[in-house]
Protein backbone atom coordinates (compact mmCIF):
# COMPACT_ATOMS: atom_id res chain seq x y z
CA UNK A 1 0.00 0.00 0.00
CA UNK A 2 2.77 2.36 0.61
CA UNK A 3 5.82 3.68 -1.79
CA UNK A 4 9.16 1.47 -1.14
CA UNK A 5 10.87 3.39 -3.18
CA UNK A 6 11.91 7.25 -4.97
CA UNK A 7 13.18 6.47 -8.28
CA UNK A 8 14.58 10.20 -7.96
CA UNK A 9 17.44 8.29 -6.59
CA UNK A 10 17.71 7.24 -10.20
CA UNK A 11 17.94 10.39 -11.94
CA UNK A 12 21.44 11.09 -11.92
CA UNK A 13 22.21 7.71 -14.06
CA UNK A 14 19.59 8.92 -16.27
CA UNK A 15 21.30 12.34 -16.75
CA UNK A 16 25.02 10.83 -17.12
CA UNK A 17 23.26 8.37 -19.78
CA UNK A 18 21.99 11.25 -21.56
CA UNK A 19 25.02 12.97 -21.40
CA UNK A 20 27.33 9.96 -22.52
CA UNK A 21 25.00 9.87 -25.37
CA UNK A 22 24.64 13.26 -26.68
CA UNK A 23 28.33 13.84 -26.41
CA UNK A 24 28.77 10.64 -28.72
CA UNK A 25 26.34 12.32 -31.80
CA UNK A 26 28.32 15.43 -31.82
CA UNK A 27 31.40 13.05 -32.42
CA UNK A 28 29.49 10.65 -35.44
CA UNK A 29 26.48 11.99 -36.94
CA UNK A 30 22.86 9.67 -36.81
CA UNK A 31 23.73 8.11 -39.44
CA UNK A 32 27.30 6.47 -38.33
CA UNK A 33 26.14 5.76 -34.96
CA UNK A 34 26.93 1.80 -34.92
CA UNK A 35 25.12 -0.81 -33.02
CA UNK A 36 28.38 -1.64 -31.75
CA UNK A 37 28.35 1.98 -29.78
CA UNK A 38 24.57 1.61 -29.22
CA UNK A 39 25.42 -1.35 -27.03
CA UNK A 40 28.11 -0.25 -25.11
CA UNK A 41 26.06 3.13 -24.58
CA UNK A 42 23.33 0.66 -23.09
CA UNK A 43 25.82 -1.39 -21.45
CA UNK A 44 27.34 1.56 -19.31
CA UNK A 45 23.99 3.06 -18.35
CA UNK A 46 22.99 -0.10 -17.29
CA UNK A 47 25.90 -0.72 -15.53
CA UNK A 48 25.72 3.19 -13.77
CA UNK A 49 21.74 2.11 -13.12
CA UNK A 50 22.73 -1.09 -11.61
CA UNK A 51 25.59 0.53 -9.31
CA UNK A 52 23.39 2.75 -8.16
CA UNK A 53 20.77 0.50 -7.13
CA UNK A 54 23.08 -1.81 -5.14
CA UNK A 55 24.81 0.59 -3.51
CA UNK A 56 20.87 1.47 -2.37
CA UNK A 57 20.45 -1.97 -1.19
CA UNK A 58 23.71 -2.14 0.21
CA UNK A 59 22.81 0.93 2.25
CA UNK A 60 21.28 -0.77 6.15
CA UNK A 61 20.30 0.76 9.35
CA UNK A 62 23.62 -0.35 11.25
CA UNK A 63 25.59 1.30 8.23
CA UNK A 64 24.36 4.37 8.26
CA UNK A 65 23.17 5.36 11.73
CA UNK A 66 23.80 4.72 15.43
CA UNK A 67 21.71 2.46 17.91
CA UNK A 68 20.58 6.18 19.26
CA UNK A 69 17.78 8.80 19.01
CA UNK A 70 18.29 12.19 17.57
CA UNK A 71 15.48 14.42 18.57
CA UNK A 72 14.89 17.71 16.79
CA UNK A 73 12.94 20.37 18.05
CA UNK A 74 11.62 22.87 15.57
CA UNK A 75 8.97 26.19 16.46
CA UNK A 76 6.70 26.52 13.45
CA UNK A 77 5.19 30.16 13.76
CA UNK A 78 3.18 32.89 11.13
CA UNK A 79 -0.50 33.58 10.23
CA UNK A 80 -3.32 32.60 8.04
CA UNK A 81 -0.80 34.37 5.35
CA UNK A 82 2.31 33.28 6.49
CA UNK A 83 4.32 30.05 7.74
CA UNK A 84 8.24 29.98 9.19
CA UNK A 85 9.54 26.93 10.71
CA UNK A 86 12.84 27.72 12.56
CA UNK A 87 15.51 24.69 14.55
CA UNK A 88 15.37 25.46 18.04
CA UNK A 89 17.66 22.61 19.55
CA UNK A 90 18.92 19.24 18.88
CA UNK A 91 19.44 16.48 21.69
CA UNK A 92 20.46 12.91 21.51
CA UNK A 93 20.36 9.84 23.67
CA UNK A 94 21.05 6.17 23.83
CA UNK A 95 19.15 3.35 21.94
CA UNK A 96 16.47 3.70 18.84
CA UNK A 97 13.45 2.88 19.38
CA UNK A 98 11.62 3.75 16.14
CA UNK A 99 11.73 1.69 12.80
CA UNK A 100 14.78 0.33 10.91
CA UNK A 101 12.77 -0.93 8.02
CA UNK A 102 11.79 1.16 5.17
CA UNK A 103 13.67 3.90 6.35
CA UNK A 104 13.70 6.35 3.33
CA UNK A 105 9.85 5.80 2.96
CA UNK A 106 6.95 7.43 4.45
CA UNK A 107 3.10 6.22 4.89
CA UNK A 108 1.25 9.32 4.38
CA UNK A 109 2.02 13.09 3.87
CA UNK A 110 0.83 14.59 6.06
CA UNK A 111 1.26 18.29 6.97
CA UNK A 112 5.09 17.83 7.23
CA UNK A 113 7.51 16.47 5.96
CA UNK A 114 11.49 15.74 7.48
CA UNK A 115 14.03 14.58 5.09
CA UNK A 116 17.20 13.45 6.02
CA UNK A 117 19.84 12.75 3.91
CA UNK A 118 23.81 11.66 3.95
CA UNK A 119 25.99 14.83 2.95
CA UNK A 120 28.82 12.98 1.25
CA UNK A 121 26.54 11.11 -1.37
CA UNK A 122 23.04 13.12 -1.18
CA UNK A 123 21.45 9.95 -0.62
CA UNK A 124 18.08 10.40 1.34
CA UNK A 125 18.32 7.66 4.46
CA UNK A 126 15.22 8.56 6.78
CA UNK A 127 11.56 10.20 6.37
CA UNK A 128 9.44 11.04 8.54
CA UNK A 129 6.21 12.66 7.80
CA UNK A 130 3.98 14.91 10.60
CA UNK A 131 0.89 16.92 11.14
CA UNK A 132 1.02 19.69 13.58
CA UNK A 133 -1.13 22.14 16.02
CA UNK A 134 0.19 24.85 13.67
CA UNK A 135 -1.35 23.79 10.69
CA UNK A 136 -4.84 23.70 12.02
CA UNK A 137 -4.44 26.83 13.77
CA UNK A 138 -3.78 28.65 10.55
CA UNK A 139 -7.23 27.96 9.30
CA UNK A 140 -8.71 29.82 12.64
CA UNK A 141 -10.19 33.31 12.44
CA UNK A 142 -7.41 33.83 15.21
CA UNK A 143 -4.68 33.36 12.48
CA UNK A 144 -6.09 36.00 10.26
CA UNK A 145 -5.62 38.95 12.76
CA UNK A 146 -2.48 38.03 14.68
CA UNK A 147 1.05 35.46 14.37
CA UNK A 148 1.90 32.41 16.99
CA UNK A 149 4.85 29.97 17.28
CA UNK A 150 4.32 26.47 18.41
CA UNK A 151 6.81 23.52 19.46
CA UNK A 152 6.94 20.44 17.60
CA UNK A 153 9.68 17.72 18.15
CA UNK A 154 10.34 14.76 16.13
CA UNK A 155 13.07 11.81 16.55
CA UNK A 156 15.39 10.41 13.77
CA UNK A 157 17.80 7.47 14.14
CA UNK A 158 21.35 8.98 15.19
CA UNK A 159 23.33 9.27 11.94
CA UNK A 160 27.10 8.18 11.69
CA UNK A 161 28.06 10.74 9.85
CA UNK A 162 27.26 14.13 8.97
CA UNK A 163 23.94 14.39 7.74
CA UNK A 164 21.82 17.33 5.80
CA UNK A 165 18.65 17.50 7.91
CA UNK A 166 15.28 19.16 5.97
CA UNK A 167 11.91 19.82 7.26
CA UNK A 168 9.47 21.38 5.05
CA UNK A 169 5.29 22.29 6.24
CA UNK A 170 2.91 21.89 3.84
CA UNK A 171 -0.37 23.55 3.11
CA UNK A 172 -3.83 21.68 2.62
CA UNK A 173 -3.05 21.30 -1.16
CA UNK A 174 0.34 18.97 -0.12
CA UNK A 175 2.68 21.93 -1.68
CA UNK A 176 5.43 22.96 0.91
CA UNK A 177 5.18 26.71 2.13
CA UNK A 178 7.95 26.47 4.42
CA UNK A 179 11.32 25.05 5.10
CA UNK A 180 14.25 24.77 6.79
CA UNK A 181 17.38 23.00 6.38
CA UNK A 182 20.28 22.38 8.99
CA UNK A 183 23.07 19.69 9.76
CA UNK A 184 23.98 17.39 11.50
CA UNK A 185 27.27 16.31 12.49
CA UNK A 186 28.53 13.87 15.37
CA UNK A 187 31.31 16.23 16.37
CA UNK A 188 28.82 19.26 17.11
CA UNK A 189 29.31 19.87 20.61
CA UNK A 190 26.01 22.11 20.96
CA UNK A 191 24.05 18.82 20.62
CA UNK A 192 23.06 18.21 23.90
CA UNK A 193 23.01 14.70 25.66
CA UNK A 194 19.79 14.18 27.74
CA UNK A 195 19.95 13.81 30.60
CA UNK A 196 18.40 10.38 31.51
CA UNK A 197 18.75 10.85 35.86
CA UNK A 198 15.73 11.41 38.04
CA UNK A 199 13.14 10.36 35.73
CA UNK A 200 9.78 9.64 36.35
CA UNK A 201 9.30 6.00 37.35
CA UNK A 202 7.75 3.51 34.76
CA UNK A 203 6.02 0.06 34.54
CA UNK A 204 5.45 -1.80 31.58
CA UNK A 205 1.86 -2.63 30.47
CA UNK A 206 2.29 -5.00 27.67
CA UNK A 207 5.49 -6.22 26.62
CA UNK A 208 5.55 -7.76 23.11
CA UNK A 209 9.69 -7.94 22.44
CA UNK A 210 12.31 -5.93 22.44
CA UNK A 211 12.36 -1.97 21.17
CA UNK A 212 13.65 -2.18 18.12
CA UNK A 213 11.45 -5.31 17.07
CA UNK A 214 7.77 -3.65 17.58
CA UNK A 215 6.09 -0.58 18.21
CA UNK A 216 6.55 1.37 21.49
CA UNK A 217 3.51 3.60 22.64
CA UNK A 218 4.56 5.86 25.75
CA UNK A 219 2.08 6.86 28.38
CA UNK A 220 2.09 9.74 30.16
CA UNK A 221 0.58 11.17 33.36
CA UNK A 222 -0.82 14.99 33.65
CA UNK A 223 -2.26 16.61 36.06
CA UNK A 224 -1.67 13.35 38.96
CA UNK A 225 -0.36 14.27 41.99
CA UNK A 226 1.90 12.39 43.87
CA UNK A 227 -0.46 10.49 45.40
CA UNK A 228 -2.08 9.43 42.31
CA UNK A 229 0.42 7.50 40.91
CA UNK A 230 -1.64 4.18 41.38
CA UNK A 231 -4.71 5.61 40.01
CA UNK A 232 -2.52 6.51 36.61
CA UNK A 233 -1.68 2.90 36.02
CA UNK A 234 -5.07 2.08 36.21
CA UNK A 235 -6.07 4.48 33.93
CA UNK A 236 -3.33 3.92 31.70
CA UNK A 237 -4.38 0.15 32.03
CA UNK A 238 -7.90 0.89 30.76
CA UNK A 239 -6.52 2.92 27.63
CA UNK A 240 -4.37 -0.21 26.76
CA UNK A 241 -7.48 -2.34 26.76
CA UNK A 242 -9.87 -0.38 25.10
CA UNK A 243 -6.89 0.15 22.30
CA UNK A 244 -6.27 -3.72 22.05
CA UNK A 245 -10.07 -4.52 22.08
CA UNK A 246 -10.32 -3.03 18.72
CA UNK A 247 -9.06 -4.60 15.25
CA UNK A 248 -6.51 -4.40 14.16
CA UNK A 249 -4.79 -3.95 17.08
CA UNK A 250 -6.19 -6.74 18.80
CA UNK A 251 -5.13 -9.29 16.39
CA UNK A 252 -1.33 -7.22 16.35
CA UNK A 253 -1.30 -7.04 19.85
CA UNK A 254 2.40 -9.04 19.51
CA UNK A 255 3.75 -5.92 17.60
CA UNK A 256 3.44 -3.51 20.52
CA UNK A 257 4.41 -2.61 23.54
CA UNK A 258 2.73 -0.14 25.92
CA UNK A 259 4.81 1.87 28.77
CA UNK A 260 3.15 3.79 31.41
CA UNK A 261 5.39 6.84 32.57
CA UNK A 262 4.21 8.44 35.87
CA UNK A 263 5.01 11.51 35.38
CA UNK A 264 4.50 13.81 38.53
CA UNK A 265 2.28 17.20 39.06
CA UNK A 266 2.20 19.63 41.11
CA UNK A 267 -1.93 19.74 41.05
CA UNK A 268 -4.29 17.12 39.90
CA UNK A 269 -6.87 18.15 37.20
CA UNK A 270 -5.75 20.36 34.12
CA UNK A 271 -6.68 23.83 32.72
CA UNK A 272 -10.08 24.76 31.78
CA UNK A 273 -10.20 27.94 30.88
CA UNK A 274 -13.29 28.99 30.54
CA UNK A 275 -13.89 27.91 33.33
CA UNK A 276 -11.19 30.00 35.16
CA UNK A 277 -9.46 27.24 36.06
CA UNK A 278 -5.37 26.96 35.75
CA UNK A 279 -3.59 24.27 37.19
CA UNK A 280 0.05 23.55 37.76
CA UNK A 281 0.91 20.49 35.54
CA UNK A 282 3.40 18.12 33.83
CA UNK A 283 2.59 19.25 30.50
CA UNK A 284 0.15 22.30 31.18
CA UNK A 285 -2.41 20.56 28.85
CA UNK A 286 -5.72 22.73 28.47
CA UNK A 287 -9.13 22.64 26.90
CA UNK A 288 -10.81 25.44 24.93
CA UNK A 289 -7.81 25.47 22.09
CA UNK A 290 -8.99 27.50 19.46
CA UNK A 291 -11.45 28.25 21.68
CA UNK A 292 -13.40 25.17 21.04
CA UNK A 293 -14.91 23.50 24.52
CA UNK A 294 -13.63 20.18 24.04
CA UNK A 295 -10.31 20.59 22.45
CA UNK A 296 -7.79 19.37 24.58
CA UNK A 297 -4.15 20.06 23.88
CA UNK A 298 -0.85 20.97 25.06
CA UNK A 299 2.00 23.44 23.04
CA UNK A 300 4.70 21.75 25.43
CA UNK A 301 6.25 19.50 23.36
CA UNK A 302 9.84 19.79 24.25
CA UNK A 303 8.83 18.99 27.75
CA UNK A 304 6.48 15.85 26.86
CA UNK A 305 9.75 14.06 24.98
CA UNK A 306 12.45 15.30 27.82
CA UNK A 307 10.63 13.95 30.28
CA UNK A 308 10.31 10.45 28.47
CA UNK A 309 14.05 9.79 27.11
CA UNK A 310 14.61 7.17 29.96
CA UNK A 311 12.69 4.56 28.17
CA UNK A 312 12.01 3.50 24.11
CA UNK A 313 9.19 5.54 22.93
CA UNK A 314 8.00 6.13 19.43
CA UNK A 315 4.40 6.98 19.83
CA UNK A 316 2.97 9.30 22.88
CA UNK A 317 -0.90 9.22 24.88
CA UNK A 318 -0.96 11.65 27.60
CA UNK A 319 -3.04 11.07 29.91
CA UNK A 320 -4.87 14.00 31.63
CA UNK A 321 -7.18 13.33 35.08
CA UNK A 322 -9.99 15.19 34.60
CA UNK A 323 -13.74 14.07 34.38
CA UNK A 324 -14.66 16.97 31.53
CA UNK A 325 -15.10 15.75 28.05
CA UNK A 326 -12.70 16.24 25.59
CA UNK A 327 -9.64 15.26 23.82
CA UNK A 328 -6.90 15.60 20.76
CA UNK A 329 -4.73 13.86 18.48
CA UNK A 330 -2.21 14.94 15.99
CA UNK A 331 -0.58 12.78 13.45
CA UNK A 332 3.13 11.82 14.68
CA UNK A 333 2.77 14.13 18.10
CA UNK A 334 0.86 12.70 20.70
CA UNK A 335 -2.96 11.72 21.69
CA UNK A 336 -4.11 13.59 24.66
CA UNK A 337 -7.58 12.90 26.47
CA UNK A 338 -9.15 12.65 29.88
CA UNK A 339 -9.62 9.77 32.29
CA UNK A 340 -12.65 10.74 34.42
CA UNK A 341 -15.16 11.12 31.73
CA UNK A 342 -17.56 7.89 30.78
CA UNK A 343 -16.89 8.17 27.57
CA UNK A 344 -12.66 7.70 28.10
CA UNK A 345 -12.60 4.03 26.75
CA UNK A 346 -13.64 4.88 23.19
CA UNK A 347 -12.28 8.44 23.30
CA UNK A 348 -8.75 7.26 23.67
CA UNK A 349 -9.21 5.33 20.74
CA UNK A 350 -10.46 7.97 18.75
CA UNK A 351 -7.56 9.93 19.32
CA UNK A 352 -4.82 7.28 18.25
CA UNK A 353 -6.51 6.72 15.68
CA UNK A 354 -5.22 10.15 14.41
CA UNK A 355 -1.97 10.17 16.33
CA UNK A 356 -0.94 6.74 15.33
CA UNK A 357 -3.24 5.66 12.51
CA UNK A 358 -3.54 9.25 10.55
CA UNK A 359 -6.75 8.21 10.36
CA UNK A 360 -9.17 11.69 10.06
CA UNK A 361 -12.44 12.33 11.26
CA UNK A 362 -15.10 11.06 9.83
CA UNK A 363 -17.97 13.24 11.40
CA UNK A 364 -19.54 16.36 10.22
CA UNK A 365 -21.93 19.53 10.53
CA UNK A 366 -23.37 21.42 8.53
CA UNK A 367 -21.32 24.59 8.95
CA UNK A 368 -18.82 23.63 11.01
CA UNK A 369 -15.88 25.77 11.90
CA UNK A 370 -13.61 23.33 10.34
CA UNK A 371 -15.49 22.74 6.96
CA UNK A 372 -13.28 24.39 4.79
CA UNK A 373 -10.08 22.15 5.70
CA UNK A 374 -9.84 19.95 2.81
CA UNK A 375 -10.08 21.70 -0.75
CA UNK A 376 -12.68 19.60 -3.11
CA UNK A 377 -10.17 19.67 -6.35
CA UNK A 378 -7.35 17.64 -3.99
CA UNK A 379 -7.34 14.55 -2.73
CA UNK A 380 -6.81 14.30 1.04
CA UNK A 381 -3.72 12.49 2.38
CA UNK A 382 -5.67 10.71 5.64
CA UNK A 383 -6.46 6.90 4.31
CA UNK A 384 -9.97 7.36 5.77
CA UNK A 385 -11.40 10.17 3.49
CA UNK A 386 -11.82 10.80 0.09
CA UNK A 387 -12.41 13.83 -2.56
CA UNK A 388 -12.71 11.37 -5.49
CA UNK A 389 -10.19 13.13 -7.41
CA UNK A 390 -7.82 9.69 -6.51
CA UNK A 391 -10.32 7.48 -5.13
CA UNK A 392 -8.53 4.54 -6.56
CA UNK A 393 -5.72 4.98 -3.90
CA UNK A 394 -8.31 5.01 -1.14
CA UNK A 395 -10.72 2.17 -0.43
CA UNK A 396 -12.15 1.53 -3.71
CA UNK A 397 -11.25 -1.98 -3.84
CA UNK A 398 -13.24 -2.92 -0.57
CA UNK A 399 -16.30 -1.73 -2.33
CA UNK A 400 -18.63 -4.81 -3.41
CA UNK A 401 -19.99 -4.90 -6.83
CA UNK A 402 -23.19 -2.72 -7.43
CA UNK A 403 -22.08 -0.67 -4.94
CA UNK A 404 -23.74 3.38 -5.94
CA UNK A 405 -21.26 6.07 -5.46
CA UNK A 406 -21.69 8.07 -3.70
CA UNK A 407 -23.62 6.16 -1.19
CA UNK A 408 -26.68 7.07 0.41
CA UNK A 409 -26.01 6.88 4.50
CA UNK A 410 -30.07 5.50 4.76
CA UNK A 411 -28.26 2.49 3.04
CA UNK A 412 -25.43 2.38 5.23
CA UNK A 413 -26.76 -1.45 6.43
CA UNK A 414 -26.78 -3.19 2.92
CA UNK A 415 -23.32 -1.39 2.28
CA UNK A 416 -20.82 -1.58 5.35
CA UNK A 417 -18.18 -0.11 2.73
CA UNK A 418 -19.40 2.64 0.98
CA UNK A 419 -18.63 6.12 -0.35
CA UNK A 420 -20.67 8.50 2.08
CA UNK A 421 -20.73 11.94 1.41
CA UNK A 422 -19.66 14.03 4.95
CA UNK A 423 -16.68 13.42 6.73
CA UNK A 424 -13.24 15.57 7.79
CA UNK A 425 -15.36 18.04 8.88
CA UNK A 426 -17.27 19.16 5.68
CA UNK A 427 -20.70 18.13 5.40
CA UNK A 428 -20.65 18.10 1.42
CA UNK A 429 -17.72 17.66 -1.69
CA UNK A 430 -15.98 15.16 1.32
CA UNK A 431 -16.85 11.01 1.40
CA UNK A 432 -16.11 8.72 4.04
CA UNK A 433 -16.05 5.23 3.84
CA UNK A 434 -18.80 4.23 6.17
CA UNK A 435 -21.77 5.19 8.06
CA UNK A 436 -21.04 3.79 11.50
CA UNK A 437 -16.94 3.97 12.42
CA UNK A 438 -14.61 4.56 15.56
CA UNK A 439 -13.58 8.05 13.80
CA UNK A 440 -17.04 8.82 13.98
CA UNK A 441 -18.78 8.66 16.84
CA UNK A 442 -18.12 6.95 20.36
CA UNK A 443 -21.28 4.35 20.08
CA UNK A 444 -20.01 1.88 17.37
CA UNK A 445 -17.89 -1.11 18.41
CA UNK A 446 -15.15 -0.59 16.33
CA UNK A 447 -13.09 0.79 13.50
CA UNK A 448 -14.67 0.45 10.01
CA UNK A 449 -13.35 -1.75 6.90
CA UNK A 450 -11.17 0.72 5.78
CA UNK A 451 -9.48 1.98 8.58
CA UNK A 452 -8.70 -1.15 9.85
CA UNK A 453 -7.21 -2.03 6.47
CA UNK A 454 -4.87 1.24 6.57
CA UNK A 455 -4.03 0.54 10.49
CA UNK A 456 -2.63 -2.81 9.51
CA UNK A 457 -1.33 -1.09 6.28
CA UNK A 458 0.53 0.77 8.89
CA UNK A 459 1.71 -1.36 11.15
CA UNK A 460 3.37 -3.16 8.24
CA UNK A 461 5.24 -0.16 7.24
CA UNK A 462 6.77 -0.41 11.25
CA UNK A 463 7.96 -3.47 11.75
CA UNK A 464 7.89 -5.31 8.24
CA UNK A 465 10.84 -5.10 5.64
């Protein structure tokens, strides 16, 4: 389902080929060109092809980076108008936890996009795409009458040698509108070791294998006192479930494992302010962002991955104890939702659904804030929606013969796979694949057809080769 490859990688044997031969017909004119030159033209751009391409395959994760985690910390900042994205600070620390299979590939777009490749040979070794707080901010009337900055951090495998780091943000229509490239090199002595003493204490949930052999989902603790720490584990305990209740990750349980981190805070509960309420917390997570009730997010970043480099993360749910409704996830950043509410169990799942899976919401209303996030004449990047400008990379294939498109949701019985029109947000011009689905709404069991065939899509891309 996903690219293995960027023949781009190709294009400078293509060039010296065309170069070899149009240097040969100024020599000889059409007409004297021989076969016998015609083949050894072939021969050699065959040859440069095939040297190439080994020297790709020759290229593994021990050869070309460390067993250790570089984490970059970027500030993305501008308007409705504008986008930036400077380097704020690079860290590293012992052992990789992320993937070390199909390292220069990347599921899904995204909103962002980090490229890294080896300065000697320009070789791209590691992607790693994103979606940030940033991006949806931008589309708030907030955006349009003043500029923010807001922290994002992502980890790539420690490279051996120096390395020619890009990140580029893209807009709605997947073109980039801002980017920023840096280096990396192992003798930079402003890359800061972190610090791995006095850390929060951890317990392991589920253990599937070792790090580098499955997925590792970090959970965090805000706004649990120090008395709460038992009362985090069980909560943490009941996201686990409700996550591994639901397919596919019930049937992949083996390729994860789940970490509970209890972090500390000073108060229990977290912000809610309109409600007037500010607590002092791990993370500072709040409700109202964008001044929407039930948003629940945090702009610490930085602080969220410092205060987890003691064990092997890749993926992030921060827990917050509070009973109010609410939650967030963001593609590649972290899921974020309460504990006290009755509605926690299917909430958290909700939410990595977007943090882990990508996966984008399939609800709508009519004039909703939000309904404008996903031009018509583009096809969305999330696995779960669809413009029909590409629909044959979506779902298509699940549909069963006869089946109308689009799909009428009073039918949404006789046709469990469908193309329903609503979903990421905008009640028309948008199609989702079915009527009753996890990204939906919190009632239905489960995850529909075709999410749960992009989540195991997905968990492929992790730990497969």
């Amino acid at each position: 389902m996903f690219p293995k490859k960027n023949l781009l990688h190709l294009q400078p044997c293509f060039l010296l080929f065309r170069f070899v031969l149009w240097n040969n017909l100024e020599v000889v004119s059409k007409n004297q060109l021989t076969v016998n030159m015609i083949r050894k033209l072939l021969l050699l751009s065959a040859f440069v092809v095939f040297y190439r391409m080994a020297g790709m395959a020759d290229v593994s994760f021990e050869k070309v980076f460390c067993d250790s985690t570089l984490r970059l910390d970027y500030i993305a900042a501008g308007n409705s108008k504008e986008s930036h994205v400077f380097l704020d600070r690079m860290h590293k620390f012992g052992g990789w936890a992320g993937r070390r299979c199909n390292l220069d590939s990347i599921p899904y777009v995204g909103n962002g996009i980090v490229t890294v490749a080896d300065s000697l040979s320009g070789d791209t070794i590691y992607r790693h795409s994103f979606s940030t707080l940033f991006r949806e901010w931008q589309s708030t009337p907030e955006a349009a009458v003043t500029s923010k900055s807001f922290q994002n951090t992502f980890l790539i495998p420690l490279p051996r040698r120096t390395a020619r780091i890009t990140i580029e943000l893209l807009d709605a229509r997947h073109d980039a509108v801002a980017s920023n490239t840096h280096f990396y090199s192992p003798d930079d002595i402003l890359v800061k070791e972190s610090d791995t003493r006095g850390k929060s204490e951890y317990r392991y949930l589920r253990k599937s294998g070792n790090a580098e052999d499955v997925i590792d989902v970090a959970i965090l603790a805000d706004g649990y006192n120090a008395s709460q720490t038992e009362a985090f584990y069980r909560d943490a305990e009941k996201a686990v479930t409700a996550i591994l209740s639901h397919e596919p990750f019930k049937d992949r349980e083996s390729c994860f494992n789940f970490v509970a981190v209890a972090t500390v805070s000073e108060d229990d509960g977290v912000s809610v302010p309109r409600r007037k309420e500010w607590k002092k917390t791990s993370f500072g997570s709040n409700f109202d962002t964008f001044y929407s009730d039930r948003y629940l997010t945090t702009g610490n970043v930085s602080d969220i991955h410092e205060s987890v480099s003691h064990v092997p993360y890749e993926h992030i749910i921060i827990l917050a104890n509070c009973d109010v409704y609410g939650g967030g996830g963001i593609y590649n950043s972290y899921t974020l939702t309460t504990t006290g509410h009755d509605n926690f169990a299917p909430v958290v799942v909700h939410e990595f659904g977007h943090s882990f899976g990508g996966l984008a919401d399939e609800y709508f209303y009519e004039g909703d804030v939000m309904e404008d996030s996903y031009p018509f004449d583009v096809e969305p990047w999330e696995p779960n929606i669809t413009t029909l400008v590409d629909f044959d990379s979506k779902w298509k294939s699940l549909l069963e013969e006869g089946t109308p498109v689009p799909t009428q949701r009073s039918e949404w019985q006789r046709y469990p796979v469908g193309v329903f029109e609503g979903g990421g947000y905008s009640f028309r011009g948008v199609y989702s694949p079915a009527d009753r689905c996890r990204m939906r709404d919190n009632e239905w069991h489960g995850f529909c057809p075709a999410c749960r065939r992009a989540l195991n899509s997905l968990i492929d891309f992790y730990v497969k080769e």
